[in-house]
N, C-alpha and C. Protein backbone atom coordinates (compact mmCIF):
# COMPACT_ATOMS: atom_id res chain seq x y z
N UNK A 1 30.84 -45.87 13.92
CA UNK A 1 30.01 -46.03 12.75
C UNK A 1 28.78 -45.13 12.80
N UNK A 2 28.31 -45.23 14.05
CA UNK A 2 27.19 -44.15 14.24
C UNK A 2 27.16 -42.81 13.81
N UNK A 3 28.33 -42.54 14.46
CA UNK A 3 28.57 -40.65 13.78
C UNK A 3 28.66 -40.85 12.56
N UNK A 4 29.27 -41.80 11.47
CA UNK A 4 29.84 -41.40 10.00
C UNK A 4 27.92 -41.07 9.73
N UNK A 5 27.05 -41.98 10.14
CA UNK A 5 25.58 -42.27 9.66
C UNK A 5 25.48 -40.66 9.90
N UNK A 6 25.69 -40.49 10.86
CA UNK A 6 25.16 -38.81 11.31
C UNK A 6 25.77 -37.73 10.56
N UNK A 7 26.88 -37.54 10.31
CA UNK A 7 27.48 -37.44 9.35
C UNK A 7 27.05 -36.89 7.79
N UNK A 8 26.90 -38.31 7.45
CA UNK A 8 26.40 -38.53 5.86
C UNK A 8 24.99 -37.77 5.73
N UNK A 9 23.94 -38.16 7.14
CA UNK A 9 22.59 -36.92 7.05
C UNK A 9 22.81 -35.84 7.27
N UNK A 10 23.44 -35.04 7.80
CA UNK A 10 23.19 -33.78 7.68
C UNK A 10 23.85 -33.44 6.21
N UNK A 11 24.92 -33.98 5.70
CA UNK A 11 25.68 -33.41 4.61
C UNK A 11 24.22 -33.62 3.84
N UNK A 12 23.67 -34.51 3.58
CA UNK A 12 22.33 -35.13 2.22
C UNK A 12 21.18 -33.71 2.80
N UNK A 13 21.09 -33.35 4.20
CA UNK A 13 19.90 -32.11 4.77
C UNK A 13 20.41 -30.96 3.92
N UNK A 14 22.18 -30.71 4.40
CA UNK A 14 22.44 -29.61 3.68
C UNK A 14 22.26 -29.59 1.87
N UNK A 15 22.69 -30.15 1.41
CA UNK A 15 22.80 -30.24 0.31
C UNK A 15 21.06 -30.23 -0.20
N UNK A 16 20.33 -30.74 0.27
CA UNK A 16 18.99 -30.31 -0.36
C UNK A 16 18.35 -29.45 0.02
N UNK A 17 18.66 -28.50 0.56
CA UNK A 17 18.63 -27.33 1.04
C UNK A 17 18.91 -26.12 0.60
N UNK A 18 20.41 -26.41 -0.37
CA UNK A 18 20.82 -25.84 -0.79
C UNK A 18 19.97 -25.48 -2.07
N UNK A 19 19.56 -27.17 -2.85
CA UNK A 19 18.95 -27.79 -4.69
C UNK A 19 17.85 -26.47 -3.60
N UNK A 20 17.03 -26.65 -2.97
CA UNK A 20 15.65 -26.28 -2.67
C UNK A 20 15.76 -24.67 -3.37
N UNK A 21 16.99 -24.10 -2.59
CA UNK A 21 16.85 -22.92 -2.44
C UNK A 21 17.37 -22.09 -4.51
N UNK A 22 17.96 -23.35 -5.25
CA UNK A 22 18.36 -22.78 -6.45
C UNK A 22 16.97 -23.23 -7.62
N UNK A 23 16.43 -24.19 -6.72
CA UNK A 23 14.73 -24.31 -7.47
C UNK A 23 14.09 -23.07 -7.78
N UNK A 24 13.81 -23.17 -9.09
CA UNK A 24 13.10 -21.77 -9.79
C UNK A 24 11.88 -22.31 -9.26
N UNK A 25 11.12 -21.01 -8.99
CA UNK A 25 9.70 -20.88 -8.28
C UNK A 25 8.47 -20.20 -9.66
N UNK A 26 7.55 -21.74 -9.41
CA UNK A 26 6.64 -21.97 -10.64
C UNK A 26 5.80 -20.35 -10.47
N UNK A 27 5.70 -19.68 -11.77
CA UNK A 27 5.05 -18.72 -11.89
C UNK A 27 3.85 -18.93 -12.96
N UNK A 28 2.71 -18.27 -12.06
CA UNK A 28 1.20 -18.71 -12.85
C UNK A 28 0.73 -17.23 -12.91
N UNK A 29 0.14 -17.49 -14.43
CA UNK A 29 -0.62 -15.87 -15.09
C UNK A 29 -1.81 -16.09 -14.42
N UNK A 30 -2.65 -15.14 -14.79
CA UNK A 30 -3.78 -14.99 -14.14
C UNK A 30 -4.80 -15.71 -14.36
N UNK A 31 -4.72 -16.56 -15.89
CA UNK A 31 -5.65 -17.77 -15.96
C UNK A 31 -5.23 -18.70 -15.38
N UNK A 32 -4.10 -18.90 -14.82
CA UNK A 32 -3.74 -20.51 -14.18
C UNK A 32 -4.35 -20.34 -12.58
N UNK A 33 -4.20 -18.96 -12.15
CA UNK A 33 -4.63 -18.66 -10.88
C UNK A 33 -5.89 -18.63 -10.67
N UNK A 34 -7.14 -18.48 -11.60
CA UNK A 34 -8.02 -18.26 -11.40
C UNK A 34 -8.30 -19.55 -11.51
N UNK A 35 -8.22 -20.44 -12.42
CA UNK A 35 -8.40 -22.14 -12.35
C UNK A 35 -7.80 -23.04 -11.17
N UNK A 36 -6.75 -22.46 -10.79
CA UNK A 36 -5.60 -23.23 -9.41
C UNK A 36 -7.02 -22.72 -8.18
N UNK A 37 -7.58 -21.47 -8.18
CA UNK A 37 -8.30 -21.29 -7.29
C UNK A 37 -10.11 -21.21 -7.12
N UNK A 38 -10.54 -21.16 -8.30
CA UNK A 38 -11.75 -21.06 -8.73
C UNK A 38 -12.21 -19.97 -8.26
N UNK A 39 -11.17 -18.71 -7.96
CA UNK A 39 -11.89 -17.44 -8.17
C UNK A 39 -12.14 -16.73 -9.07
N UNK A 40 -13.18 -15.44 -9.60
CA UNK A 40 -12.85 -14.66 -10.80
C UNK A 40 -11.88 -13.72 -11.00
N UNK A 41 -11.79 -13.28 -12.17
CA UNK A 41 -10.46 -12.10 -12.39
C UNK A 41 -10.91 -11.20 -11.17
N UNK A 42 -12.15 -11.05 -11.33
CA UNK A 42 -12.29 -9.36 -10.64
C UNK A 42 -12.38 -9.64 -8.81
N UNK A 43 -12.30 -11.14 -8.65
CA UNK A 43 -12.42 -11.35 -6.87
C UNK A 43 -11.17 -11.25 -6.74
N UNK A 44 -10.47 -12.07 -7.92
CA UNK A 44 -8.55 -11.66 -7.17
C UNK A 44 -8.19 -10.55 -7.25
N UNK A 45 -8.50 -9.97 -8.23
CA UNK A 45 -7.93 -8.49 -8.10
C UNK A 45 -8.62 -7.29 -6.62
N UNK A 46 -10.23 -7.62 -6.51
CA UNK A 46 -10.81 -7.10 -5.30
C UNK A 46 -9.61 -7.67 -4.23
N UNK A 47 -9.69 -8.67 -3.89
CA UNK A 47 -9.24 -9.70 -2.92
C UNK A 47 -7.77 -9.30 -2.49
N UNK A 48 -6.92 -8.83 -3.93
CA UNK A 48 -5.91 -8.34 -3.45
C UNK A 48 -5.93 -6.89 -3.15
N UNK A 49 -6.21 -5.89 -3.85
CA UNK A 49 -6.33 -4.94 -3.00
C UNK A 49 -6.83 -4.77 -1.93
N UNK A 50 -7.45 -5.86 -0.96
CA UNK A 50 -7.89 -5.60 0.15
C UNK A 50 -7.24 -5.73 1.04
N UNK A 51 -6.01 -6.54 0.22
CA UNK A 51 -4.86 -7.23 1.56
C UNK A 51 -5.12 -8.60 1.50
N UNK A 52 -5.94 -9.40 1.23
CA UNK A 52 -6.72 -10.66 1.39
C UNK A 52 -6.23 -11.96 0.70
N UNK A 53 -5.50 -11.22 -0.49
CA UNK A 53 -4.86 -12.06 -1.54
C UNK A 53 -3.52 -11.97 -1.64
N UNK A 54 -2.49 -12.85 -2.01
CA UNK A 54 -1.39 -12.70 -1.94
C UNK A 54 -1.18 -12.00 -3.59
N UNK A 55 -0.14 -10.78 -3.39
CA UNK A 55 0.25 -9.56 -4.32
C UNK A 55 1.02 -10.43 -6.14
N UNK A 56 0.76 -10.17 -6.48
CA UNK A 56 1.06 -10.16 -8.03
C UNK A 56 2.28 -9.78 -8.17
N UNK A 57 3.14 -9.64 -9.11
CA UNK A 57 4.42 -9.29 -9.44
C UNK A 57 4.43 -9.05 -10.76
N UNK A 58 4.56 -7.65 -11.29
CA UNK A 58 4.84 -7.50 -12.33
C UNK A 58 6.13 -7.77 -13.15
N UNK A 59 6.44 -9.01 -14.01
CA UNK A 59 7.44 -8.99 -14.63
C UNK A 59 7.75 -7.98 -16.14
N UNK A 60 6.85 -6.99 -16.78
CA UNK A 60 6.86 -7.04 -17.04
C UNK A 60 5.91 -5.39 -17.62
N UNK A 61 5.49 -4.67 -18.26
CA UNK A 61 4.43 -3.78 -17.91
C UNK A 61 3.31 -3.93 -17.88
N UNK A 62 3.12 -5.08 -19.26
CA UNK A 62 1.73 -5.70 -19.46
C UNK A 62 1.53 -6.83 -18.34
N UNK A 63 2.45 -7.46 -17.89
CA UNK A 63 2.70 -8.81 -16.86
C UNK A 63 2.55 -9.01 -16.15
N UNK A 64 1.93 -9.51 -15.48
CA UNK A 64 1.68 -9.77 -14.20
C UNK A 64 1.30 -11.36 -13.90
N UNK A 65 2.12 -11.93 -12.87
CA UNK A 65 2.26 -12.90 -12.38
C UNK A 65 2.05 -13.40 -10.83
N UNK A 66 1.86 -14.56 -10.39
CA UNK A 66 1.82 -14.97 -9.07
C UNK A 66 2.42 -16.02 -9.21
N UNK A 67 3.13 -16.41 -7.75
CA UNK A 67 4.02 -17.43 -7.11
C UNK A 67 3.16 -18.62 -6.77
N UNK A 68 3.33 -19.69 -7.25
CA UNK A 68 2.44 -20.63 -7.07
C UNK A 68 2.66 -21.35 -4.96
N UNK A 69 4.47 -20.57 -4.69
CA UNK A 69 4.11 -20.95 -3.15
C UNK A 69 3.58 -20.39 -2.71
N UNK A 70 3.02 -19.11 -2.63
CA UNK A 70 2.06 -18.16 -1.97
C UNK A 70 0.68 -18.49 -2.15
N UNK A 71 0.19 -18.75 -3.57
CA UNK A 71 -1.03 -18.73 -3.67
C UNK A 71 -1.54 -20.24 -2.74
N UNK A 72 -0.93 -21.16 -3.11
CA UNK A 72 -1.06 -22.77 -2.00
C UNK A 72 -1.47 -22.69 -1.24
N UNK A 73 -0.73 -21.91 -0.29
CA UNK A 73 -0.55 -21.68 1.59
C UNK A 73 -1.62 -21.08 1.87
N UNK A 74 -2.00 -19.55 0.78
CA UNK A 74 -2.88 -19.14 1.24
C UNK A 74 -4.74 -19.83 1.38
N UNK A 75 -4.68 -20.60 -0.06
CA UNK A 75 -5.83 -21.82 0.07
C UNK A 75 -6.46 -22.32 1.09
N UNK A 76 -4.99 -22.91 1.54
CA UNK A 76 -4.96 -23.53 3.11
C UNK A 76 -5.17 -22.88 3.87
N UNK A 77 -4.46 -21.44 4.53
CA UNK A 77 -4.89 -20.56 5.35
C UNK A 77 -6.89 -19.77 5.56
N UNK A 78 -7.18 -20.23 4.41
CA UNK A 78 -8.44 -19.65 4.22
C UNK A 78 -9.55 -20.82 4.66
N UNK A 79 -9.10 -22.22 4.75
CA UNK A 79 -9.64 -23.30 5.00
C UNK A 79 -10.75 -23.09 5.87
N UNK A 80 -11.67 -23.37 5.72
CA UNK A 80 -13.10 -23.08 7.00
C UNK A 80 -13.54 -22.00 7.53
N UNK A 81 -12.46 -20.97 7.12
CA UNK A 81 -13.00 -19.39 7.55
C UNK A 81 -14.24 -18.87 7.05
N UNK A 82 -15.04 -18.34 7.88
CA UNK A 82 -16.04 -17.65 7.56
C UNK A 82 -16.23 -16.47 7.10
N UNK A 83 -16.73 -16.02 5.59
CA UNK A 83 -16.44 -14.54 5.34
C UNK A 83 -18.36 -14.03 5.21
N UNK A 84 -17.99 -12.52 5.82
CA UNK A 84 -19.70 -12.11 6.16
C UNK A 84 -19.97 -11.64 4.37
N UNK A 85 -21.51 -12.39 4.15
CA UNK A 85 -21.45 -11.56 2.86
C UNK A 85 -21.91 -10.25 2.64
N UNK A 86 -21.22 -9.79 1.51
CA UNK A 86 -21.26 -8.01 1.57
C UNK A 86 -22.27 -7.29 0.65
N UNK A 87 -23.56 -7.21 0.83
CA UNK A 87 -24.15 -6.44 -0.11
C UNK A 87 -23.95 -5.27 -0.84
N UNK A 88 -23.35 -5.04 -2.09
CA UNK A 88 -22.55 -4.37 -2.84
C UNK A 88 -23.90 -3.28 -4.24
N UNK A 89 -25.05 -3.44 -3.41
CA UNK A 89 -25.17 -2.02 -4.65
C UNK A 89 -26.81 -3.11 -4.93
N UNK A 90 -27.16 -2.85 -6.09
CA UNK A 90 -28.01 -3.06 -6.95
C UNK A 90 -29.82 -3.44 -5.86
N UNK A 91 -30.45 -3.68 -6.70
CA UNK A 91 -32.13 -3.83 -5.56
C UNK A 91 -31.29 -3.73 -4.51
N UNK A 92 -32.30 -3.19 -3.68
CA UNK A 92 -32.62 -3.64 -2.23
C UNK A 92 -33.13 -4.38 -1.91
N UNK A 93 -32.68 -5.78 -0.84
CA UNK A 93 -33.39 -6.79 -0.28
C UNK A 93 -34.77 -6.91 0.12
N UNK A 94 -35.46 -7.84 -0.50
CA UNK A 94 -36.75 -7.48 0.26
C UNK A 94 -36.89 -8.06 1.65
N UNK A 95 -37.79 -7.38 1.97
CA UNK A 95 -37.95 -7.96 3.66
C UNK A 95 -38.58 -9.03 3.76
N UNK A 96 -38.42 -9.97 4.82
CA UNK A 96 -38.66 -11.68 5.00
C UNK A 96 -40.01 -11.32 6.19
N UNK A 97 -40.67 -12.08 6.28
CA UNK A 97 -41.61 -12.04 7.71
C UNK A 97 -40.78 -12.07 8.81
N UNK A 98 -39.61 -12.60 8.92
CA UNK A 98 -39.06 -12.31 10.08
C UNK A 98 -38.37 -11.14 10.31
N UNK A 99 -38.15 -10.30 9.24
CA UNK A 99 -38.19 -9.14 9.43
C UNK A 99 -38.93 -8.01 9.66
N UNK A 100 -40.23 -8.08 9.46
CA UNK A 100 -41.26 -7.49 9.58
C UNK A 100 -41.50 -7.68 11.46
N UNK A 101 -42.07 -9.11 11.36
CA UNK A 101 -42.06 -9.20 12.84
C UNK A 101 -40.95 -8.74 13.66
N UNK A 102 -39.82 -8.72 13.43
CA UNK A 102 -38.82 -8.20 14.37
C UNK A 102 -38.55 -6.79 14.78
């Protein structure tokens, strides 16, 4: 009786394995991505050309899309990381007393 049990699970593993793999994969435009992530247009687009962001897919010429399993994982992967911030142009910082003294 034991084996039929053993049996019957792997056939139910395979078989949803299979549904998993014929599951269409949710595709989000660039407003669903920027709301799914609370970044702006122009950080995802920076973000991906840097390598940083997971890549877009053009369906289309005007089109462009992202995989909602990629963008997830990466959320998670980014969890608690520390990014240095990058001073990008405009005034120059003014100096603090502890800069002066130093």
């Amino acid at each position: 009786m034991a084996a039929d049990d053993t049996d019957v699970r792997a056939s139910r593993r395979r078989r949803d394995k299979t549904q998993d793999a014929l599951r269409p994969r949710k595709m989000l435009s660039l407003s669903e991505v920027t709301k799914l992530t609370g970044l702006s247009k122009a950080t995802i687009f920076r973000l991906e050309r840097d390598g940083r962001f997971p890549r877009g897919t053009f369906i289309s010429p005007r089109r462009k899309i992202w995989f909602e399993d990629q963008i997830v994982p990466w959320m998670y992967a980014i969890e608690g990381q520390r990014f240095p911030r990058v001073h990008r142009g405009g005034k120059p910082r003014r100096a603090t007393p502890a800069d002066v003294e130093a």
